[in-house]
Each structure stands twice: as C-alpha cells, then as structure tokens.
C-alpha atoms as a PDB file:
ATOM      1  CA  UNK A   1      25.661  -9.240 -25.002  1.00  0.00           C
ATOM      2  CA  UNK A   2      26.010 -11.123 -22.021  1.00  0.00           C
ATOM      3  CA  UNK A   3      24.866 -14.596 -21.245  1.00  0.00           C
ATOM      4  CA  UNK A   4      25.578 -17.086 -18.022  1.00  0.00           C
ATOM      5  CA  UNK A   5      25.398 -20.928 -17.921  1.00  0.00           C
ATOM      6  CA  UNK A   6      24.570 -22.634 -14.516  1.00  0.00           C
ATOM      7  CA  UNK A   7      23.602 -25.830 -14.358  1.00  0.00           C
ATOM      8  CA  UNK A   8      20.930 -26.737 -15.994  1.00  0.00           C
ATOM      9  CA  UNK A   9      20.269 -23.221 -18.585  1.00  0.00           C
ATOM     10  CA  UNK A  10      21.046 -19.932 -19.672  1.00  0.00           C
ATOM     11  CA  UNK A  11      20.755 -16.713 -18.516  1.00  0.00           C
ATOM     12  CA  UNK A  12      19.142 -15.390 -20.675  1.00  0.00           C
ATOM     13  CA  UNK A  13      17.041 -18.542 -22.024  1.00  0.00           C
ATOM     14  CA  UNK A  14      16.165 -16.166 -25.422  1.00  0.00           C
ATOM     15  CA  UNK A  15      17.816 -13.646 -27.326  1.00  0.00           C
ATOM     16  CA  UNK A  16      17.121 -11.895 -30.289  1.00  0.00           C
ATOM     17  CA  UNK A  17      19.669 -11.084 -33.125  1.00  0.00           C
ATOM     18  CA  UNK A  18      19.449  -9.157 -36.390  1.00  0.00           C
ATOM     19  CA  UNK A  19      20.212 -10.639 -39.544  1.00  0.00           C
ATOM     20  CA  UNK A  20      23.682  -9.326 -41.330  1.00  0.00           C
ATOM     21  CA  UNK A  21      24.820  -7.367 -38.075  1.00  0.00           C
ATOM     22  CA  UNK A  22      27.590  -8.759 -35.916  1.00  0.00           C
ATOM     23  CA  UNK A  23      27.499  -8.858 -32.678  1.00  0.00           C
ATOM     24  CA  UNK A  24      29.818 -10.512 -29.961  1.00  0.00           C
ATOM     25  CA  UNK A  25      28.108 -12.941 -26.800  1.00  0.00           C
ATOM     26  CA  UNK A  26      30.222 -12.403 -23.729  1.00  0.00           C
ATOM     27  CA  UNK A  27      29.595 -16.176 -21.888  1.00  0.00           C
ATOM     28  CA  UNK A  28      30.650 -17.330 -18.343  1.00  0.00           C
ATOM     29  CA  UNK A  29      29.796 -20.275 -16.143  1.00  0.00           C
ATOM     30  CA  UNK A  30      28.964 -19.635 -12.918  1.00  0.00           C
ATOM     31  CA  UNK A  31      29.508 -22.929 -11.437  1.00  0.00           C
ATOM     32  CA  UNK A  32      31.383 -25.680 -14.004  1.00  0.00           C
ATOM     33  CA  UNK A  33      32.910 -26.200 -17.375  1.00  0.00           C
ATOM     34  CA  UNK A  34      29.940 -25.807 -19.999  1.00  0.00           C
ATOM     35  CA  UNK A  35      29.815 -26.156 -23.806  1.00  0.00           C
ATOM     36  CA  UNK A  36      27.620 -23.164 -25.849  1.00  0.00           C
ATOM     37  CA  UNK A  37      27.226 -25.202 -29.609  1.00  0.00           C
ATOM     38  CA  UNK A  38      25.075 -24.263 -32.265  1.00  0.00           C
ATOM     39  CA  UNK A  39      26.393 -25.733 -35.643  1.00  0.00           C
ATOM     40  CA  UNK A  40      24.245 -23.412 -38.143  1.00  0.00           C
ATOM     41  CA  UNK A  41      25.310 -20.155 -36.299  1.00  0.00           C
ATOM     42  CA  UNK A  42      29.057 -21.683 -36.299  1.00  0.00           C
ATOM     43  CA  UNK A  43      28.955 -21.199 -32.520  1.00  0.00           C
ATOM     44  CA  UNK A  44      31.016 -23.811 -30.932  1.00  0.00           C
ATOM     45  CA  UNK A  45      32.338 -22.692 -27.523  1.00  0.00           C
ATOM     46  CA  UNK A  46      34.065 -23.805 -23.805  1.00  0.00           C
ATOM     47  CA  UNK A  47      32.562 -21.553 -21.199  1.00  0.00           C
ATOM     48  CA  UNK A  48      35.063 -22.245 -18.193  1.00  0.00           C
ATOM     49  CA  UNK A  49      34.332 -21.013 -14.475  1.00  0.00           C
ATOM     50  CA  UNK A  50      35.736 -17.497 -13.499  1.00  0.00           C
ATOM     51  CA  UNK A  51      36.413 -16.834 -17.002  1.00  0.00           C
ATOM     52  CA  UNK A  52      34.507 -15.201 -20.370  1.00  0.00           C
ATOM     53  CA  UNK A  53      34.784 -16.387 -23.356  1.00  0.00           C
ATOM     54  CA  UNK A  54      33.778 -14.377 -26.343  1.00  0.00           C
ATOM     55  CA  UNK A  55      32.112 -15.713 -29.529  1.00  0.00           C
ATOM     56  CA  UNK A  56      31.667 -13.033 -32.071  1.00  0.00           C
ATOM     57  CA  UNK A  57      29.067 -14.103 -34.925  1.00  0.00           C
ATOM     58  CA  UNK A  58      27.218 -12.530 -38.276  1.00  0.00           C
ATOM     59  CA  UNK A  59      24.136 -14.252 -38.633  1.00  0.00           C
ATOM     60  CA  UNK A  60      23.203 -14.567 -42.262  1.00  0.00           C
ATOM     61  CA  UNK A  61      20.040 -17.011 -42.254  1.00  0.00           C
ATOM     62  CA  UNK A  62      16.894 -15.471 -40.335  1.00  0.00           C
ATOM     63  CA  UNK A  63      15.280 -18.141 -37.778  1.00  0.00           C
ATOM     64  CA  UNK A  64      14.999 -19.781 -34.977  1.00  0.00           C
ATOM     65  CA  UNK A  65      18.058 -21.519 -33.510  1.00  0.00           C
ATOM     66  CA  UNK A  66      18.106 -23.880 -30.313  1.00  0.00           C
ATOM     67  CA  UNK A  67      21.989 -23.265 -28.936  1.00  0.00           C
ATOM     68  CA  UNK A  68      22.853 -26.508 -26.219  1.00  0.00           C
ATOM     69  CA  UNK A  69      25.584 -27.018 -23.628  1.00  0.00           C
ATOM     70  CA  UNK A  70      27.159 -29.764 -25.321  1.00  0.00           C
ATOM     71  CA  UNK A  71      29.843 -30.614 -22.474  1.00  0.00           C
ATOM     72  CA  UNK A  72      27.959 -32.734 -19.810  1.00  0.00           C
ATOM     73  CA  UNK A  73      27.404 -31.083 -16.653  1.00  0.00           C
ATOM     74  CA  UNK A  74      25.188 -32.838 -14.778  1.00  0.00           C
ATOM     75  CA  UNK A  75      21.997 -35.349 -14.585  1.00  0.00           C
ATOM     76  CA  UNK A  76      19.881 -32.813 -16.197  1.00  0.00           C
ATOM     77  CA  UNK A  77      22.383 -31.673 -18.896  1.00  0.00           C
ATOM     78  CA  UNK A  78      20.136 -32.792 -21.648  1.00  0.00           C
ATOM     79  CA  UNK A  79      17.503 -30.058 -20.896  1.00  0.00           C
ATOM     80  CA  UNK A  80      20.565 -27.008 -21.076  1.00  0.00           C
ATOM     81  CA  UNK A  81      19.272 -25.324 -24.276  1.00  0.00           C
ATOM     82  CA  UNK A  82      18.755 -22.008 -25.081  1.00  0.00           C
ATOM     83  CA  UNK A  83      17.183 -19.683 -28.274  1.00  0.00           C
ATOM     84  CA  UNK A  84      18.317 -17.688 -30.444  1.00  0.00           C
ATOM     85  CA  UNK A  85      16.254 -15.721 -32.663  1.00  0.00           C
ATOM     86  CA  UNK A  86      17.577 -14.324 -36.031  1.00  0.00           C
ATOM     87  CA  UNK A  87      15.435 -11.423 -37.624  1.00  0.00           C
END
C-alpha cells in the first residue's frame, strides 16, 4: 500500500486495515525529510526524498489511529496527520 507525504499531509489522508493481517505501507516524500509515527501501531518511520521506506505492520487492536509526521517540516507541520482505520 502506497502512501506520499508532502508538506503539509498524506496521500492518502485515510486508510483502512484489517485486524490480524499484515500488510506492508510503501512511504515516500515528495518534497523533504518527513517522520510517519504512530506509537500504538509501533509505526515509527523516516520518509526521506527520492527514496521508500517500508514499514511492515500486524495490527492486533481494532480502531481508529491518527498517524503524524513527527519530523518538522514546515510552519504548518502540526496539522500533518493522517488515519488509520483498524477493522
């Protein structure tokens, strides 16, 4: 699955997982160095420029998670979020 960070999101702002199966997010930044963090998912990630990283994850716990860019990037870093939803 992939998923792009630009300043200030990412592409795309919502996806949908399934509890128990694994699956592996393909990320890469199309403009500077990015973080992709969500600690209850154990996602903590660099997403560099020109370059994809790969995160490969089991979600266990069915919800709603808010992943952020946790590398600052800009003036409107603070608003870089995106959703995960565990079914």
């Amino acid at each position: 699955m992939g998923i792009t960070a630009k300043r200030f999101g990412f592409v795309p702002g919502q996806v949908t997982l399934k509890k128990g199966e694994t699956v592996t997010l393909r990320l890469r930044s199309e403009d500077v160095m990015h973080g992709f963090f969500m600690q209850k998912l154990k996602i903590d990630a660099e997403v560099s420029p020109g370059k994809t990283t790969h995160v490969t994850i089991t979600p266990e716990v069915a919800g709603t998670y808010t992943t952020i860019c946790d590398h600052f990037c800009g003036a409107d870093h603070g608003n870089m979020k995106m959703t995960i939803v565990v079914q």
